[in-house]
N, C-alpha and C. Protein backbone atom coordinates (compact mmCIF):
# COMPACT_ATOMS: atom_id res chain seq x y z
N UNK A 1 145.19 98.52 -17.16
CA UNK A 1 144.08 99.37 -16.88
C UNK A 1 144.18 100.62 -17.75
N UNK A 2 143.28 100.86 -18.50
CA UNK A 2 143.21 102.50 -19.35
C UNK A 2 142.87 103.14 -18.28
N UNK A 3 143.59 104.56 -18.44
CA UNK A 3 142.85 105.54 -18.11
C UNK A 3 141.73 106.27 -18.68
N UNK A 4 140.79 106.96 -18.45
CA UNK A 4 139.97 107.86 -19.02
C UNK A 4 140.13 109.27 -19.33
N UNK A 5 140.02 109.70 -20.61
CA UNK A 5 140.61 110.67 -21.46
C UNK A 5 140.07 111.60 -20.83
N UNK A 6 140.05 113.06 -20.03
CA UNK A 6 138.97 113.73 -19.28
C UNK A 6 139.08 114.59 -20.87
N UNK A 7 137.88 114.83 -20.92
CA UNK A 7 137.62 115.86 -21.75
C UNK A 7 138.00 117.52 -21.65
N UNK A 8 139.10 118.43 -21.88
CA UNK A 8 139.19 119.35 -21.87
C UNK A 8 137.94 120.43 -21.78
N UNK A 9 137.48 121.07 -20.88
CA UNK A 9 137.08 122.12 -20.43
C UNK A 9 137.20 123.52 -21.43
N UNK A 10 136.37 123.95 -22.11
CA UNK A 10 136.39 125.61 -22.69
C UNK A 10 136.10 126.48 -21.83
N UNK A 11 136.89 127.00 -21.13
CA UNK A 11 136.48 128.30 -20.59
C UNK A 11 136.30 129.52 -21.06
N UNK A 12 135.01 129.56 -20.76
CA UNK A 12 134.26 130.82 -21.73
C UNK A 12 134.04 131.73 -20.33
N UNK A 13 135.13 132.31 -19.81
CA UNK A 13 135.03 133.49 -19.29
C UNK A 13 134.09 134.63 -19.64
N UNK A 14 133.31 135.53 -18.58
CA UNK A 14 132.69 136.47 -18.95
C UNK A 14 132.98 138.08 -18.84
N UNK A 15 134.33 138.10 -17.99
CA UNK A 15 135.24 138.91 -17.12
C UNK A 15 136.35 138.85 -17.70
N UNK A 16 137.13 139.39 -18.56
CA UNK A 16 138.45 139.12 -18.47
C UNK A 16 139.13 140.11 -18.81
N UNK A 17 140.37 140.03 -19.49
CA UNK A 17 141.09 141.49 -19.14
C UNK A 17 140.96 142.45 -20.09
N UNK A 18 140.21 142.20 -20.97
CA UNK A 18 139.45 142.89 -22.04
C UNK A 18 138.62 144.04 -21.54
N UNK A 19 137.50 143.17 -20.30
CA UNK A 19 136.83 143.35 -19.91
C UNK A 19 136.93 144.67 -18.53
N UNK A 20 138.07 144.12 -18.22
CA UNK A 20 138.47 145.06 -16.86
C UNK A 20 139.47 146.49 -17.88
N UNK A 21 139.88 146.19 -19.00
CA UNK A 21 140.56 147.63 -19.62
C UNK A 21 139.90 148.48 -20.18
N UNK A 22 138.62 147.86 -20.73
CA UNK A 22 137.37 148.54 -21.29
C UNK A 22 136.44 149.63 -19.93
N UNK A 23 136.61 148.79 -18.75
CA UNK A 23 136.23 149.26 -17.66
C UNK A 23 136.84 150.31 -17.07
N UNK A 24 138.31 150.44 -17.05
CA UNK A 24 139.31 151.45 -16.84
C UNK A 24 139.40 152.59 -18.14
N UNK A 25 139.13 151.96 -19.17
CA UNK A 25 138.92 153.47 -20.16
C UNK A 25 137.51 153.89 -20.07
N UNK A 26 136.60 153.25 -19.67
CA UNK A 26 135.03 154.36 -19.77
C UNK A 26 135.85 155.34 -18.10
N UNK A 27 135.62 154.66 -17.54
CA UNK A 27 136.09 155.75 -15.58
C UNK A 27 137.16 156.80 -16.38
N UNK A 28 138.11 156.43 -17.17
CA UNK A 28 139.02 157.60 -17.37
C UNK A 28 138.61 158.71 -18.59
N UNK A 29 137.87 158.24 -19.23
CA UNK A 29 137.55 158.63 -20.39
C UNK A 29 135.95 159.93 -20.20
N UNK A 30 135.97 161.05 -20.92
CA UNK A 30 135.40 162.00 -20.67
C UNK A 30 134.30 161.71 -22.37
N UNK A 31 134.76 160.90 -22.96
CA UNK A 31 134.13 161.49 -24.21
C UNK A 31 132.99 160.28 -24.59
N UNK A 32 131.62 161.00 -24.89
CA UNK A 32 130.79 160.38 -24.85
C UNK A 32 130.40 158.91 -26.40
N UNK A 33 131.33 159.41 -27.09
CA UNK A 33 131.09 158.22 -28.09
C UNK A 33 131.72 157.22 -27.81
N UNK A 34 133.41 157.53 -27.15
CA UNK A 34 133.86 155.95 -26.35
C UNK A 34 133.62 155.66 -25.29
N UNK A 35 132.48 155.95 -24.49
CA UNK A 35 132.32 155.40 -23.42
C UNK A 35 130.83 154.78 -23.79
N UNK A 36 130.06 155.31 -24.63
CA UNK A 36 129.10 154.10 -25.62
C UNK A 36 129.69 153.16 -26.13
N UNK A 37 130.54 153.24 -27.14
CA UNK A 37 130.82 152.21 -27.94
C UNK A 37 131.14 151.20 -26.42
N UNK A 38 132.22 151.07 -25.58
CA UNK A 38 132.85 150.31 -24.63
C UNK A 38 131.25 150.12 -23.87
N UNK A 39 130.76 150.79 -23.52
CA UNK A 39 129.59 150.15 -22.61
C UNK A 39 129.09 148.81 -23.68
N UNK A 40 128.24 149.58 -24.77
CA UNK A 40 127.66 148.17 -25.44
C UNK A 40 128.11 147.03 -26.15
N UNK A 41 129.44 147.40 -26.53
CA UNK A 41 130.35 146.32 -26.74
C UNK A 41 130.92 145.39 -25.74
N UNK A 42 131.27 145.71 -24.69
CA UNK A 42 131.85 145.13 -23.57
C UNK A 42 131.32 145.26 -22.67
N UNK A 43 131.26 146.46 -21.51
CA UNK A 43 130.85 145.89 -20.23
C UNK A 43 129.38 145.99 -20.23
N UNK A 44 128.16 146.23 -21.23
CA UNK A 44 126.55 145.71 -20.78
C UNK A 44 127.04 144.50 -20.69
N UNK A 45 127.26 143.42 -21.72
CA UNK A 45 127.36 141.97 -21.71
C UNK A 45 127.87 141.33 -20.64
N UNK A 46 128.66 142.21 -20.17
CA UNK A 46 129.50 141.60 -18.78
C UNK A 46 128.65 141.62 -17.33
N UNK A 47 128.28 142.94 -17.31
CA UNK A 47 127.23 143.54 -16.25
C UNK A 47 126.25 142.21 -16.23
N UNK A 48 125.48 141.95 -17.59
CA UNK A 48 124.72 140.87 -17.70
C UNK A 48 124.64 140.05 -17.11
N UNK A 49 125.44 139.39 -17.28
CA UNK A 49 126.38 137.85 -17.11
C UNK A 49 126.82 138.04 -15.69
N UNK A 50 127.29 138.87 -15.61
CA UNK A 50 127.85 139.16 -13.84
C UNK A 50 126.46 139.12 -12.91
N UNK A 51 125.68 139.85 -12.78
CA UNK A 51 124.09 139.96 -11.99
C UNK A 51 123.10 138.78 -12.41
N UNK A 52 123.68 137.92 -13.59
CA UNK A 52 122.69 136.91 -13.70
C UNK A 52 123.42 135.54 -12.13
N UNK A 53 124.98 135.71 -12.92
CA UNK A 53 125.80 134.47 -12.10
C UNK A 53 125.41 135.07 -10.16
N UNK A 54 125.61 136.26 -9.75
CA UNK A 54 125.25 136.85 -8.50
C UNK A 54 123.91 136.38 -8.29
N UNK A 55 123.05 136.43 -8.54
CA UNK A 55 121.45 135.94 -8.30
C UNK A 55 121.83 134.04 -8.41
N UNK A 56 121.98 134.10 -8.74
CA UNK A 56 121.93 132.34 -8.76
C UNK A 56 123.06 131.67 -7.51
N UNK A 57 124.37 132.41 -7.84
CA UNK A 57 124.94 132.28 -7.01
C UNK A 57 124.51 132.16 -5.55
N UNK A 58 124.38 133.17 -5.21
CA UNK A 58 123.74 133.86 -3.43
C UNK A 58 122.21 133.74 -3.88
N UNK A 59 121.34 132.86 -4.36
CA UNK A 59 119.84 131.59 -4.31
C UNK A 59 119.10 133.45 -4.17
N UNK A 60 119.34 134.58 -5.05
CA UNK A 60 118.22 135.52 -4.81
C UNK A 60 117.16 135.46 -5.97
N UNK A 61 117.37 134.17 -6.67
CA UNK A 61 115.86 133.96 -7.66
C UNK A 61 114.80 133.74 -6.78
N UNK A 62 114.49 133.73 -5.58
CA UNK A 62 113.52 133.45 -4.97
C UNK A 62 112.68 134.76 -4.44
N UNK A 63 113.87 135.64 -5.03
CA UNK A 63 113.17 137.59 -4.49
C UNK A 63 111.94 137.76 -5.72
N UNK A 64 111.08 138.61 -5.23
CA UNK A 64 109.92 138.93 -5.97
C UNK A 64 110.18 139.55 -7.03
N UNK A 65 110.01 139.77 -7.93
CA UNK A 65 109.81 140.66 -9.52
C UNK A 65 111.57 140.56 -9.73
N UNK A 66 112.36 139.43 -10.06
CA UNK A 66 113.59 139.37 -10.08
C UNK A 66 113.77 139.57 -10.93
N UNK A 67 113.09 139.54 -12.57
CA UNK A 67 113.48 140.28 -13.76
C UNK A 67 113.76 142.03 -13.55
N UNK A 68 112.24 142.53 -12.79
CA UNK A 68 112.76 144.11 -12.75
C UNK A 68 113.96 144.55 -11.87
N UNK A 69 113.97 143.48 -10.78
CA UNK A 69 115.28 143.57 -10.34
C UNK A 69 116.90 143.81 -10.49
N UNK A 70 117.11 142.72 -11.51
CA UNK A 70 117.65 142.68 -12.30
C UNK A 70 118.59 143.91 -12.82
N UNK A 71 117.58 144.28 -13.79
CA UNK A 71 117.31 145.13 -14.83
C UNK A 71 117.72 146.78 -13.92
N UNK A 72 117.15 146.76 -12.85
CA UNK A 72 117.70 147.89 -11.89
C UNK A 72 119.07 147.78 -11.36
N UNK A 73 119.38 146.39 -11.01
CA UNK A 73 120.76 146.16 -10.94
C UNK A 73 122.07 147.10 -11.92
N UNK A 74 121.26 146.63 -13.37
CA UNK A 74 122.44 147.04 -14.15
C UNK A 74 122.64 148.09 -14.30
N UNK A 75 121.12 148.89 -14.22
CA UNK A 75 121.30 150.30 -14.02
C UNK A 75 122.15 150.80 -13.45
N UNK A 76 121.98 150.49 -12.19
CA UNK A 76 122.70 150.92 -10.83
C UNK A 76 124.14 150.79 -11.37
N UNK A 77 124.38 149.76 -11.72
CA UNK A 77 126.01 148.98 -12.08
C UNK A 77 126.67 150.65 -13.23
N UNK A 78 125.46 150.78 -14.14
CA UNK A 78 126.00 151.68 -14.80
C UNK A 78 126.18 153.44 -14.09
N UNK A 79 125.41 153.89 -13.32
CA UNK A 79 125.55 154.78 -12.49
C UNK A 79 126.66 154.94 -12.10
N UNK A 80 127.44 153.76 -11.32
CA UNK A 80 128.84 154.24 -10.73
C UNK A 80 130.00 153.43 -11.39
N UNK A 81 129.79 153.35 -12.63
CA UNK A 81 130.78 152.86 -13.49
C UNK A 81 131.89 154.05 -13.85
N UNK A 82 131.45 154.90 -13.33
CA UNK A 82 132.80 155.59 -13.58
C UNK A 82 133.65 156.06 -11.97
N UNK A 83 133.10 155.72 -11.27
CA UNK A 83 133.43 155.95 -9.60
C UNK A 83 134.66 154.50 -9.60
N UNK A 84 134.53 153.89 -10.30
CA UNK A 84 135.76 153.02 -10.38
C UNK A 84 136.90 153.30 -10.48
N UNK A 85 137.85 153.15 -9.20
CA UNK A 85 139.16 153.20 -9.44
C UNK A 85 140.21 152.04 -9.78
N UNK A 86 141.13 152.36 -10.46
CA UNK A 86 141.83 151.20 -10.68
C UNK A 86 142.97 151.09 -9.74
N UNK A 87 143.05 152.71 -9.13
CA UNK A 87 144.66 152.53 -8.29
C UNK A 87 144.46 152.01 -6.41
N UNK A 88 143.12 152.13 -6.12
CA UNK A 88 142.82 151.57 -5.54
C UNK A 88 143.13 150.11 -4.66
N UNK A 89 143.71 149.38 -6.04
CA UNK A 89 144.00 148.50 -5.84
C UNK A 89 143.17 147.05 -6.28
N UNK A 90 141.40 147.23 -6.42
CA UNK A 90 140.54 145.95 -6.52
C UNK A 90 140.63 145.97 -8.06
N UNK A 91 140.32 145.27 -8.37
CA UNK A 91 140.14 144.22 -9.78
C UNK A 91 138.46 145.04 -9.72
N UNK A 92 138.44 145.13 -11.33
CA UNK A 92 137.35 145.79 -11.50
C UNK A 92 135.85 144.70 -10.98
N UNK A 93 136.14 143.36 -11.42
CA UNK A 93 135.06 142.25 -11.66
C UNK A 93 135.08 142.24 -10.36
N UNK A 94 135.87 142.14 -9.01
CA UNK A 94 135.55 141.79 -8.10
C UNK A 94 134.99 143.49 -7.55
N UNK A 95 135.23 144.42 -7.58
CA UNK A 95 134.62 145.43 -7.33
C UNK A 95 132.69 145.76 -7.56
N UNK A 96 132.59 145.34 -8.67
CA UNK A 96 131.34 145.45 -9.02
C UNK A 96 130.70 144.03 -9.17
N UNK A 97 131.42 142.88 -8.34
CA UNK A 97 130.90 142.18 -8.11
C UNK A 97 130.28 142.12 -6.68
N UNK A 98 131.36 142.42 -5.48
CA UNK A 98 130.35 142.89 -4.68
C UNK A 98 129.64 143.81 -4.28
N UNK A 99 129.67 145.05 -5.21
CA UNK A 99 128.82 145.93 -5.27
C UNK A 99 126.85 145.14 -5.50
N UNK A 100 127.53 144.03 -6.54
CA UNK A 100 126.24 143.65 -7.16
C UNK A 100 125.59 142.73 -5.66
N UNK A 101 126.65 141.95 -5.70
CA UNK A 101 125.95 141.36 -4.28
C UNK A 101 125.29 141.72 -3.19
N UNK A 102 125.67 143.27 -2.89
CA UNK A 102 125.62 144.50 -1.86
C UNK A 102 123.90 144.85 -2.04
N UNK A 103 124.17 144.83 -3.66
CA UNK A 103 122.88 145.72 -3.73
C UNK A 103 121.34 144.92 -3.77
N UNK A 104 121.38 143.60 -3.80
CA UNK A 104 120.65 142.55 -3.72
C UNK A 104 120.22 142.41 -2.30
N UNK A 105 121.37 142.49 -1.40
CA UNK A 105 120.90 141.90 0.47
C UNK A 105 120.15 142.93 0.50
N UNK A 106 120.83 144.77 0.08
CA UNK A 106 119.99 145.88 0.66
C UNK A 106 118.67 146.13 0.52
């Protein structure tokens, strides 16, 4: 009997630790050109990707005007992007992941 070869999996993470150190230098960081560069390099794309997978996830494509939704989400996401602590103890992705979730039920 052959077995069947499973095809290896790419995990194309959207979160990772890139992602969560970039997150810990904008919260610590006072100066306004690296906390641009790190927003649009790293965490918009993430924010993205994070509030798209949350809406699909928890079935809230069925809420009304879910693009402007959205789009207010990330806002929001960026508002308290620096209220992030790291000593806290949470992982940044799961922090502003259920923030994102939070802000969808409300």
């Amino acid at each position: 009997m052959t077995e069947k070869k499973k095809k290896k999996r790419n995990k194309n993470y959207y979160f990772t630790k890139i992602h969560e150190e970039a997150v810990v230098k904008y919260a610590s960081t006072d100066d306004l050109k690296i906390r641009t560069d790190l927003y649009i390099e790293l965490i918009e794309p993430a924010f993205s990707e994070l509030v798209d997978k949350i809406i699909y996830t928890y079935k809230f494509t069925t809420l009304p005007n879910i693009d402007v939704l959205k789009d207010e989400c990330k806002i929001w996401l960026t508002t308290i992007l620096d209220k992030y602590d790291p000593n806290k103890g949470s992982k940044a992705f799961s922090y502003f992941s259920l923030i994102t979730k939070n802000w969808f039920i409300h």
